[in-house]
N, C-alpha and C. Protein backbone atom coordinates (compact mmCIF):
# COMPACT_ATOMS: atom_id res chain seq x y z
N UNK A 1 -0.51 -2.02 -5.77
CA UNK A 1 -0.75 -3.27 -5.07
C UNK A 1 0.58 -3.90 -4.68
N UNK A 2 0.58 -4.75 -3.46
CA UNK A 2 1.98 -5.35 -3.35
C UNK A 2 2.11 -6.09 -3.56
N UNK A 3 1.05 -7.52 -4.16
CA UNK A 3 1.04 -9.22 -4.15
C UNK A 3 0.41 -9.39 -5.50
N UNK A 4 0.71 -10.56 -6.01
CA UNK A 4 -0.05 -11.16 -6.71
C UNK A 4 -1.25 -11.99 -6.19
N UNK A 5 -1.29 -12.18 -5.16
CA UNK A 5 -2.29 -13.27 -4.31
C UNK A 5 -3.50 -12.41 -3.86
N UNK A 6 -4.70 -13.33 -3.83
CA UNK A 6 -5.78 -12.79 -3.55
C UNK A 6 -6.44 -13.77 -2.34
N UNK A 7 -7.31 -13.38 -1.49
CA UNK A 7 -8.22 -14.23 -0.70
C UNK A 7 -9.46 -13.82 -1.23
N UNK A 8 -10.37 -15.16 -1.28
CA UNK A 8 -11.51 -15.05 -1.58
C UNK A 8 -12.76 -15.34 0.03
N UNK A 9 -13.74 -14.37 -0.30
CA UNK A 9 -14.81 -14.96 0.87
C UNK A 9 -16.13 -15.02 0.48
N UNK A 10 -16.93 -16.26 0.62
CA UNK A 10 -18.21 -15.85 0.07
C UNK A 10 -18.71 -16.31 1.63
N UNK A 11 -20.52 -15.80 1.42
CA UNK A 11 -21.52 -15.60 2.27
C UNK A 11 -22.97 -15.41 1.96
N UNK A 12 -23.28 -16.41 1.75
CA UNK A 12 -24.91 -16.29 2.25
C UNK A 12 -25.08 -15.92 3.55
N UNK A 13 -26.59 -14.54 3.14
CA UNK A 13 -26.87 -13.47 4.03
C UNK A 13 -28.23 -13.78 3.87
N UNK A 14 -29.19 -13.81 5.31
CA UNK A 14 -30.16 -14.12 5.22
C UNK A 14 -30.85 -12.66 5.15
N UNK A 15 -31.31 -11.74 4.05
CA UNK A 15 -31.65 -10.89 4.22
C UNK A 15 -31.62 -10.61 2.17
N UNK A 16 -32.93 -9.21 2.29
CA UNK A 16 -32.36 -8.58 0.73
C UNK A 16 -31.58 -7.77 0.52
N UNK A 17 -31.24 -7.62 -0.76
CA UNK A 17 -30.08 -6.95 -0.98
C UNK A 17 -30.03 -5.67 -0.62
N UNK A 18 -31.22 -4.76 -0.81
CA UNK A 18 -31.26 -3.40 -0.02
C UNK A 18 -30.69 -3.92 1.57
N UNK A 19 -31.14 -4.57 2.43
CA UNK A 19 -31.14 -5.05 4.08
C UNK A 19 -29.59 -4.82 3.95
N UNK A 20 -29.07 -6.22 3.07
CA UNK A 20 -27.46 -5.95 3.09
C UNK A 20 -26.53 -4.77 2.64
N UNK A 21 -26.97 -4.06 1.97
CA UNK A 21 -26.67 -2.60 1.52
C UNK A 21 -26.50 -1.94 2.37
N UNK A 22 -27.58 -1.50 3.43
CA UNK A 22 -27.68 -0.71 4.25
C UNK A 22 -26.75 -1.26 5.75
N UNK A 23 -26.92 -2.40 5.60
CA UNK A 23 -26.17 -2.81 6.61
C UNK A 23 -24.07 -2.24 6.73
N UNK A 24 -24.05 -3.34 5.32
CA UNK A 24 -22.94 -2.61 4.67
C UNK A 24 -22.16 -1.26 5.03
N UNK A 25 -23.47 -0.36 4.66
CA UNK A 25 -22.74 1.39 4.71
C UNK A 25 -23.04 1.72 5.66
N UNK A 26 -23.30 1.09 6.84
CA UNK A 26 -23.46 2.13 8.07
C UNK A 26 -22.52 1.79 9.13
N UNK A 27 -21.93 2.85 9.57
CA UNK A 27 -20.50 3.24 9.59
C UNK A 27 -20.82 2.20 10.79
N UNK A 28 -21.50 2.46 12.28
CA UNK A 28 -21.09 1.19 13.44
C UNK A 28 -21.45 -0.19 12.58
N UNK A 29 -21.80 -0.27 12.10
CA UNK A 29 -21.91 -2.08 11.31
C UNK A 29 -20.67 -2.05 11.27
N UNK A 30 -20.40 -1.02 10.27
CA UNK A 30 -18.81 -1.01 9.39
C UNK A 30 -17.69 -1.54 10.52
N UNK A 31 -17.68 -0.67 11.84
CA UNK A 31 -17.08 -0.70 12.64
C UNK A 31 -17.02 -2.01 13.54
N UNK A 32 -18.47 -2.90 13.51
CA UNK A 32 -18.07 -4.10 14.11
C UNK A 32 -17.81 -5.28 13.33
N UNK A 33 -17.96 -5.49 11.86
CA UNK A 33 -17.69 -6.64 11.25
C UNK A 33 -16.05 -6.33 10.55
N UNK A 34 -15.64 -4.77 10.53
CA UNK A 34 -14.65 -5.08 9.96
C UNK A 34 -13.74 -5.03 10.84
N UNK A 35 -13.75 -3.72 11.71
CA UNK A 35 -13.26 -3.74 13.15
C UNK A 35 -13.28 -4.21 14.05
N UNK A 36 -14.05 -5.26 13.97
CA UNK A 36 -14.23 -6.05 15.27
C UNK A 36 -14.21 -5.68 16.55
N UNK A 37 -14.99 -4.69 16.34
CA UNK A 37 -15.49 -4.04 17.73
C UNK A 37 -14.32 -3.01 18.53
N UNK A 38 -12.97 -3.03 17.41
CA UNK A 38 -12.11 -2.06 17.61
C UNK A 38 -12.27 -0.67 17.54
N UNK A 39 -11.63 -0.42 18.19
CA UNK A 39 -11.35 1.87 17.72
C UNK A 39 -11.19 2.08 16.58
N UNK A 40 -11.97 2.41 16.14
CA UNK A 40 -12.30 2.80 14.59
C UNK A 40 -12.72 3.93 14.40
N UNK A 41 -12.52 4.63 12.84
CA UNK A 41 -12.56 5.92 12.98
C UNK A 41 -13.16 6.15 11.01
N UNK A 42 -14.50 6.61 10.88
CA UNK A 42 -15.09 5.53 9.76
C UNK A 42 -15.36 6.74 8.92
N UNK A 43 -15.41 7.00 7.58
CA UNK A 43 -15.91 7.98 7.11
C UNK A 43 -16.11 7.55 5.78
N UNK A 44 -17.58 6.36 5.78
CA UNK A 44 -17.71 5.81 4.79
C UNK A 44 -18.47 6.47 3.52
N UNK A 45 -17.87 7.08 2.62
CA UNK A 45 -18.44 7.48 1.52
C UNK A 45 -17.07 7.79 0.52
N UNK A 46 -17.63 7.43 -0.75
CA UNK A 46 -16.28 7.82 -1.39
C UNK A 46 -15.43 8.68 -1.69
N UNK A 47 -13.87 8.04 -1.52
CA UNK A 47 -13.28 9.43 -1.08
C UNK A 47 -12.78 9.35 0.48
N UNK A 48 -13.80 8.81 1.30
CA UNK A 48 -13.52 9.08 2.43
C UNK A 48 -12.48 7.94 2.94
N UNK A 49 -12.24 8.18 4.30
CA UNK A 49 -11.02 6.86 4.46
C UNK A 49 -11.37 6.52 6.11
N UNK A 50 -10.57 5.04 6.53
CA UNK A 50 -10.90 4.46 7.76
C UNK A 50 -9.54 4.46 8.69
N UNK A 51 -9.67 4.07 9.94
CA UNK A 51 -8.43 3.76 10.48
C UNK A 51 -8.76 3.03 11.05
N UNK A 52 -8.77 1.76 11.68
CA UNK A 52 -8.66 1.12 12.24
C UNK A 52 -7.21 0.42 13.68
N UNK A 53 -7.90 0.47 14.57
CA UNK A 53 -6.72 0.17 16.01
C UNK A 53 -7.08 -1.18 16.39
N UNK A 54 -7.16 -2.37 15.48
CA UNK A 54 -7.95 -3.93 15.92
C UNK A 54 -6.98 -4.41 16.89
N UNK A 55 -7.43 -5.27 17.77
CA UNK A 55 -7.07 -5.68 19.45
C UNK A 55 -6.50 -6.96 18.13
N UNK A 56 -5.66 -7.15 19.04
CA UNK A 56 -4.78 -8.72 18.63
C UNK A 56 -4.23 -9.36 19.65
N UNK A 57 -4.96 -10.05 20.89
CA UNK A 57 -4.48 -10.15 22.15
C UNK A 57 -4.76 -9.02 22.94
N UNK A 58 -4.22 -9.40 24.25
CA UNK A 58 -4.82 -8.44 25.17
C UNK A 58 -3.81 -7.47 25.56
N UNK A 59 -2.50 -6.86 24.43
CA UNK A 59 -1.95 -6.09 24.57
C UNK A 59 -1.15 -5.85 23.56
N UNK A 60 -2.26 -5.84 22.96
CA UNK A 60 -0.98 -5.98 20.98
C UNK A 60 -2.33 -5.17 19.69
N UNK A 61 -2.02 -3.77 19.59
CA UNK A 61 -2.91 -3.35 18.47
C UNK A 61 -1.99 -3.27 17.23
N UNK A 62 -2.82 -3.44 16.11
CA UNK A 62 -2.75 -3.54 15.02
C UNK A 62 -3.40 -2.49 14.08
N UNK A 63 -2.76 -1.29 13.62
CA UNK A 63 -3.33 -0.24 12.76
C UNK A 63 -3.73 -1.34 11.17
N UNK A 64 -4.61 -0.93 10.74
CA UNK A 64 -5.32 -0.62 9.12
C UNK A 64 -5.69 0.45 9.34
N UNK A 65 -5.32 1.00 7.63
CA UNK A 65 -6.24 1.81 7.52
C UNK A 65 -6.41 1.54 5.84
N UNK A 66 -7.23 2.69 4.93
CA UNK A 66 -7.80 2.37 3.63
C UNK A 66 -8.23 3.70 3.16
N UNK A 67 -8.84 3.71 2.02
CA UNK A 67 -9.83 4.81 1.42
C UNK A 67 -10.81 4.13 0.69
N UNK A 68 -12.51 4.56 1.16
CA UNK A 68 -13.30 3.93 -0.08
C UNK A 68 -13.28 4.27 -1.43
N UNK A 69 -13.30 3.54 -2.53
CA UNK A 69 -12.86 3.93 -3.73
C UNK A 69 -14.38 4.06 -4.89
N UNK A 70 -15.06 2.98 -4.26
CA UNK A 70 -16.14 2.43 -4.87
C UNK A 70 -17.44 2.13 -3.24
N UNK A 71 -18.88 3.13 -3.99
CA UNK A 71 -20.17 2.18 -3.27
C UNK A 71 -20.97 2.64 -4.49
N UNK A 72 -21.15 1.67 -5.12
CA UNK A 72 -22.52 1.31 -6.14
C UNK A 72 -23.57 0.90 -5.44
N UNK A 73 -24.26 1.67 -4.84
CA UNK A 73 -25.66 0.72 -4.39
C UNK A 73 -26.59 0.19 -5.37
N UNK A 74 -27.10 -1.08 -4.52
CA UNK A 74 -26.85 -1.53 -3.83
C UNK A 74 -25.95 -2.60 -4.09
N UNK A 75 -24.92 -2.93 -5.08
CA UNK A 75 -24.50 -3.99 -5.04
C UNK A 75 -22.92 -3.82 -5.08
N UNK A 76 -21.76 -3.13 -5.02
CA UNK A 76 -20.47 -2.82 -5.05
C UNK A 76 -19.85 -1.78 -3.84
N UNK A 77 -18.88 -2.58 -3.02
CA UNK A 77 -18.22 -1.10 -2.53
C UNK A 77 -16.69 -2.27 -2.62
N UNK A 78 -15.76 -1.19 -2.88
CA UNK A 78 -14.34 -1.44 -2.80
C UNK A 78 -13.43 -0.34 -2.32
N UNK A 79 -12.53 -0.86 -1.21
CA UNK A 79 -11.65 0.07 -0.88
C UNK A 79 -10.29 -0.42 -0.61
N UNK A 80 -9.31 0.33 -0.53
CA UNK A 80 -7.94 -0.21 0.04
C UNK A 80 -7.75 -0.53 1.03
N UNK A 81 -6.62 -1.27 1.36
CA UNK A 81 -6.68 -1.79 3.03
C UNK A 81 -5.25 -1.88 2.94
N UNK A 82 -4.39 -1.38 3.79
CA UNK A 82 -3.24 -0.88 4.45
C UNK A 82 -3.24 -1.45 5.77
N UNK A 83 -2.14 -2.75 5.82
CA UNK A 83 -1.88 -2.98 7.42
C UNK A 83 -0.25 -3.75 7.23
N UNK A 84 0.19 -3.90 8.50
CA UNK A 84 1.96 -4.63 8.31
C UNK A 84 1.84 -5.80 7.84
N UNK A 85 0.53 -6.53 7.56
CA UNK A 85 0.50 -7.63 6.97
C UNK A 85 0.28 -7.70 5.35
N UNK A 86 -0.12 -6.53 4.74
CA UNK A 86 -0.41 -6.76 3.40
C UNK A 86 0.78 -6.04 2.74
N UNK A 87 2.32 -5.78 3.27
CA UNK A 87 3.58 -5.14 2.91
C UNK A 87 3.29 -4.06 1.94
N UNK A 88 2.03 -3.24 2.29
CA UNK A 88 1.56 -1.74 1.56
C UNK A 88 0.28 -2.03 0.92
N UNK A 89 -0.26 -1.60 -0.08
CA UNK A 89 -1.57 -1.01 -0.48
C UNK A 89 -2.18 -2.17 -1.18
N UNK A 90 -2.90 -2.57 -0.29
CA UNK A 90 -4.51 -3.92 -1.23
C UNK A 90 -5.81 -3.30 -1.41
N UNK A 91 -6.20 -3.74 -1.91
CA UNK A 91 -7.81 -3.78 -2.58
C UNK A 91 -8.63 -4.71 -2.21
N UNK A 92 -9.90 -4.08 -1.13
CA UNK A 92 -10.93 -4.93 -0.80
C UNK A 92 -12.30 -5.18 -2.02
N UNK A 93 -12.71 -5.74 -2.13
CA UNK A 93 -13.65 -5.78 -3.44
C UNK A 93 -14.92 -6.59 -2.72
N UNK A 94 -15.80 -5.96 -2.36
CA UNK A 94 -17.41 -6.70 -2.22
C UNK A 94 -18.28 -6.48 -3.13
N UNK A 95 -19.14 -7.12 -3.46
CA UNK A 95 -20.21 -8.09 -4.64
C UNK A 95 -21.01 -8.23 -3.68
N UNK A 96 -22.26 -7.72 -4.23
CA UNK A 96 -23.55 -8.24 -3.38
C UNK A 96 -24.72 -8.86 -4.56
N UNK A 97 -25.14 -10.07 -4.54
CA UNK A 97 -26.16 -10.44 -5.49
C UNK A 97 -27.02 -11.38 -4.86
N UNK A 98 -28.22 -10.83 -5.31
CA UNK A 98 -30.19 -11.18 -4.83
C UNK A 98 -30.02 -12.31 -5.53
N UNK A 99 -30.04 -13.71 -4.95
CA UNK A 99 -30.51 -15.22 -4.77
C UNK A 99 -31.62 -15.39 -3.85
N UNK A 100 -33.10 -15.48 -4.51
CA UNK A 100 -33.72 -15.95 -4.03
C UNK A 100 -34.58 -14.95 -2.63
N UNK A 101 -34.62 -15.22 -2.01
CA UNK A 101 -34.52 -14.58 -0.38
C UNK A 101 -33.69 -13.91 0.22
N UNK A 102 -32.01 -14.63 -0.26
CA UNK A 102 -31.06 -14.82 0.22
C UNK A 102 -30.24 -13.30 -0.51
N UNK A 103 -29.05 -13.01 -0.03
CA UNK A 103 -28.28 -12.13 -1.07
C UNK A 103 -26.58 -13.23 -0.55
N UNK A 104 -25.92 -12.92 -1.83
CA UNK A 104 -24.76 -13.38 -1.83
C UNK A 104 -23.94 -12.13 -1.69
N UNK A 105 -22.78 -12.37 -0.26
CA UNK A 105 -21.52 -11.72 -0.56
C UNK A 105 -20.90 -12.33 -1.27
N UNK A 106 -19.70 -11.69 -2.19
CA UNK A 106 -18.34 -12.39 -2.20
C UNK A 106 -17.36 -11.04 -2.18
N UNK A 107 -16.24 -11.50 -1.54
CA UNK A 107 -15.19 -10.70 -0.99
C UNK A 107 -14.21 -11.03 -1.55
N UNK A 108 -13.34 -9.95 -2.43
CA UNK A 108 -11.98 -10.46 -3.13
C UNK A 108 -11.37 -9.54 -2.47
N UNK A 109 -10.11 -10.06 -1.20
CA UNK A 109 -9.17 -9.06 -1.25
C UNK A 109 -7.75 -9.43 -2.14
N UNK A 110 -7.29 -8.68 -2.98
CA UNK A 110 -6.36 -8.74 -3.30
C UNK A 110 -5.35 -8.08 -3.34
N UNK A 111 -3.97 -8.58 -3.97
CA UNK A 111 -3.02 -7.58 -4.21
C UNK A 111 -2.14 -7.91 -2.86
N UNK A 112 -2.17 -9.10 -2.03
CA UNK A 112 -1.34 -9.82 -0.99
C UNK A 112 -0.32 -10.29 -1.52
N UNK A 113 0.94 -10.30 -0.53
CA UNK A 113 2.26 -10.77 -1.22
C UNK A 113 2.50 -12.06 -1.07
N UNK A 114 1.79 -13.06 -0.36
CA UNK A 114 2.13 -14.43 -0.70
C UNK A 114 0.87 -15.31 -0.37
N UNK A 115 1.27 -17.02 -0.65
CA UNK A 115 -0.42 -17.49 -0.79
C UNK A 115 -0.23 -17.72 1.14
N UNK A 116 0.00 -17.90 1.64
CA UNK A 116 0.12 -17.99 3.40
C UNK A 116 -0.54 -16.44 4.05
N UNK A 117 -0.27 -15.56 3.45
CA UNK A 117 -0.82 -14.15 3.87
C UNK A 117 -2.20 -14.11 2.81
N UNK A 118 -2.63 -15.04 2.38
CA UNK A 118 -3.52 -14.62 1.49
C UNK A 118 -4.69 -15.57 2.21
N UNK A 119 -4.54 -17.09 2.42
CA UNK A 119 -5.34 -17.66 3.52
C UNK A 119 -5.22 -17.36 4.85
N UNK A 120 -4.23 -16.59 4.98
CA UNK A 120 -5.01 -16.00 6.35
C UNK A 120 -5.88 -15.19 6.35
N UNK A 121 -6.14 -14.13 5.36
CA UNK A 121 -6.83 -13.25 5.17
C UNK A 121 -8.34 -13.85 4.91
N UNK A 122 -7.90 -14.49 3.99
CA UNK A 122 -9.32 -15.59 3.89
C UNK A 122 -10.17 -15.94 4.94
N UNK A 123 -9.30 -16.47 6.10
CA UNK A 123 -9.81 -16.99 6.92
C UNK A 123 -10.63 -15.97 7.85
N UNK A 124 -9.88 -14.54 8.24
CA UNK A 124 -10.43 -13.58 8.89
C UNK A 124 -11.65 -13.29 8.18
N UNK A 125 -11.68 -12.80 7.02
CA UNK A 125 -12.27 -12.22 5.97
C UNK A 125 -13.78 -12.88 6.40
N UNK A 126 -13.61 -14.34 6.67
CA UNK A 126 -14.77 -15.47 6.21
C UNK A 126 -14.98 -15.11 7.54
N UNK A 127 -14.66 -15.03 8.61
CA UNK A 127 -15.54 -15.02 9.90
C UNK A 127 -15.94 -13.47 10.09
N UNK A 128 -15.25 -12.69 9.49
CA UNK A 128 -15.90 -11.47 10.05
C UNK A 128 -17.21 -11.03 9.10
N UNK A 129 -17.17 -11.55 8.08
CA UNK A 129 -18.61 -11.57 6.59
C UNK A 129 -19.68 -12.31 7.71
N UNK A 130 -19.44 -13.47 8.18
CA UNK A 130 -19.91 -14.20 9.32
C UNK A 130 -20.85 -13.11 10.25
N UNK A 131 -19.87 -12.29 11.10
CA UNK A 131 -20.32 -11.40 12.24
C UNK A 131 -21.54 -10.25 10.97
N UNK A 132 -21.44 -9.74 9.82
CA UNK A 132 -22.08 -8.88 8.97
C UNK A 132 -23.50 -9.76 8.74
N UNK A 133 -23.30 -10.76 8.40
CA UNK A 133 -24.34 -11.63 7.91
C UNK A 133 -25.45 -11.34 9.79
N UNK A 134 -24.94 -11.96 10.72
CA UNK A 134 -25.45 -12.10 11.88
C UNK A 134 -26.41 -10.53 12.16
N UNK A 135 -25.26 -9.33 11.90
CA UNK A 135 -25.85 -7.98 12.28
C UNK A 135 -27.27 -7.91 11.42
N UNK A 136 -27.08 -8.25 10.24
CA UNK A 136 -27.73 -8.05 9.65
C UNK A 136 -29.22 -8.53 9.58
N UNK A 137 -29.06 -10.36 10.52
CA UNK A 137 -30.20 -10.77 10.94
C UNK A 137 -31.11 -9.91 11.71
N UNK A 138 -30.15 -9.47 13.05
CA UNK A 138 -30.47 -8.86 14.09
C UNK A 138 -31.00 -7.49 13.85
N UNK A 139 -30.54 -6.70 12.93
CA UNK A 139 -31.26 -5.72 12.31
C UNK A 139 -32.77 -5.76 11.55
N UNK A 140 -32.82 -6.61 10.96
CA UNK A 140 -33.89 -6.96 10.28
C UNK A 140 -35.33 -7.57 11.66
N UNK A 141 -34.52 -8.63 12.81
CA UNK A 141 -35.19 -8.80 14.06
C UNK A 141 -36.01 -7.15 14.61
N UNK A 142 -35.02 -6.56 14.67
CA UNK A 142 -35.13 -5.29 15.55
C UNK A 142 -36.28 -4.26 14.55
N UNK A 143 -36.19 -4.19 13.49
CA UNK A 143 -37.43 -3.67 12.39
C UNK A 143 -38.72 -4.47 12.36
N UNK A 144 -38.83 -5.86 12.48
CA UNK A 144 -40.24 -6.38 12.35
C UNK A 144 -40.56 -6.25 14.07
């Protein structure tokens, strides 16, 4: 790890925890909530690893990449995340838990090198759980 700092993200998901599971592991989901609709290159199972080419402006890409380390279904997947912003190797950590109707994310990335790189991460983190939560409506739309 390179930081002591962590970002946290939580999310209420209108859906059950299987819905969010599946949503979770399937690689184009994968590709638009984490990639944001970037060139992505996904080979989600453990063991396997991602690359990511995310748009940052309209002429500025940004490589991540990672390995999944952890998917407990339905409630755990964790993997590394590698980009020029986390100064080498972090740890993504998702939590999925059945409230009600509802399922709770929470997202720990850690292992960031300062608290300014750590709320930013936060901040991405929280809108793109955002775009997962949404797919996930729309998936569940598209089944009934």
């Amino acid at each position: 790890m390179s930081g002591e700092f962590k970002a946290v993200a939580w999310r209420g998901i209108d859906g059950s925890l299987v819905e969010v599971w599946e949503a979770l592991v399937d690689v184009e989901v994968f590709k638009e909530w984490v990639g944001m609709n970037s060139q992505a290159r996904v080979d989600l199972r453990e063991g396997g690893d991602f690359h990511i080419d995310m748009q940052c402006g309209a002429d500025k890409t940004l490589p991540h990449h990672g390995r999944f380390l952890k998917l407990s279904r339905p409630r755990l997947m964790e993997f590394t995340w590698i980009s020029d912003f986390t100064n080498g190797e972090s740890l993504v950590r998702i939590e999925l838990k059945a409230v009600g109707g509802q399922t709770e994310l929470t997202l720990t990335h850690s292992g960031l090198p300062d608290a300014a790189n750590a709320a930013d991460h936060e901040a991405g983190w929280t809108e793109m759980a955002g775009t997962l939560a949404a797919r996930v409506v729309a998936r569940a739309g598209a089944k009934g």
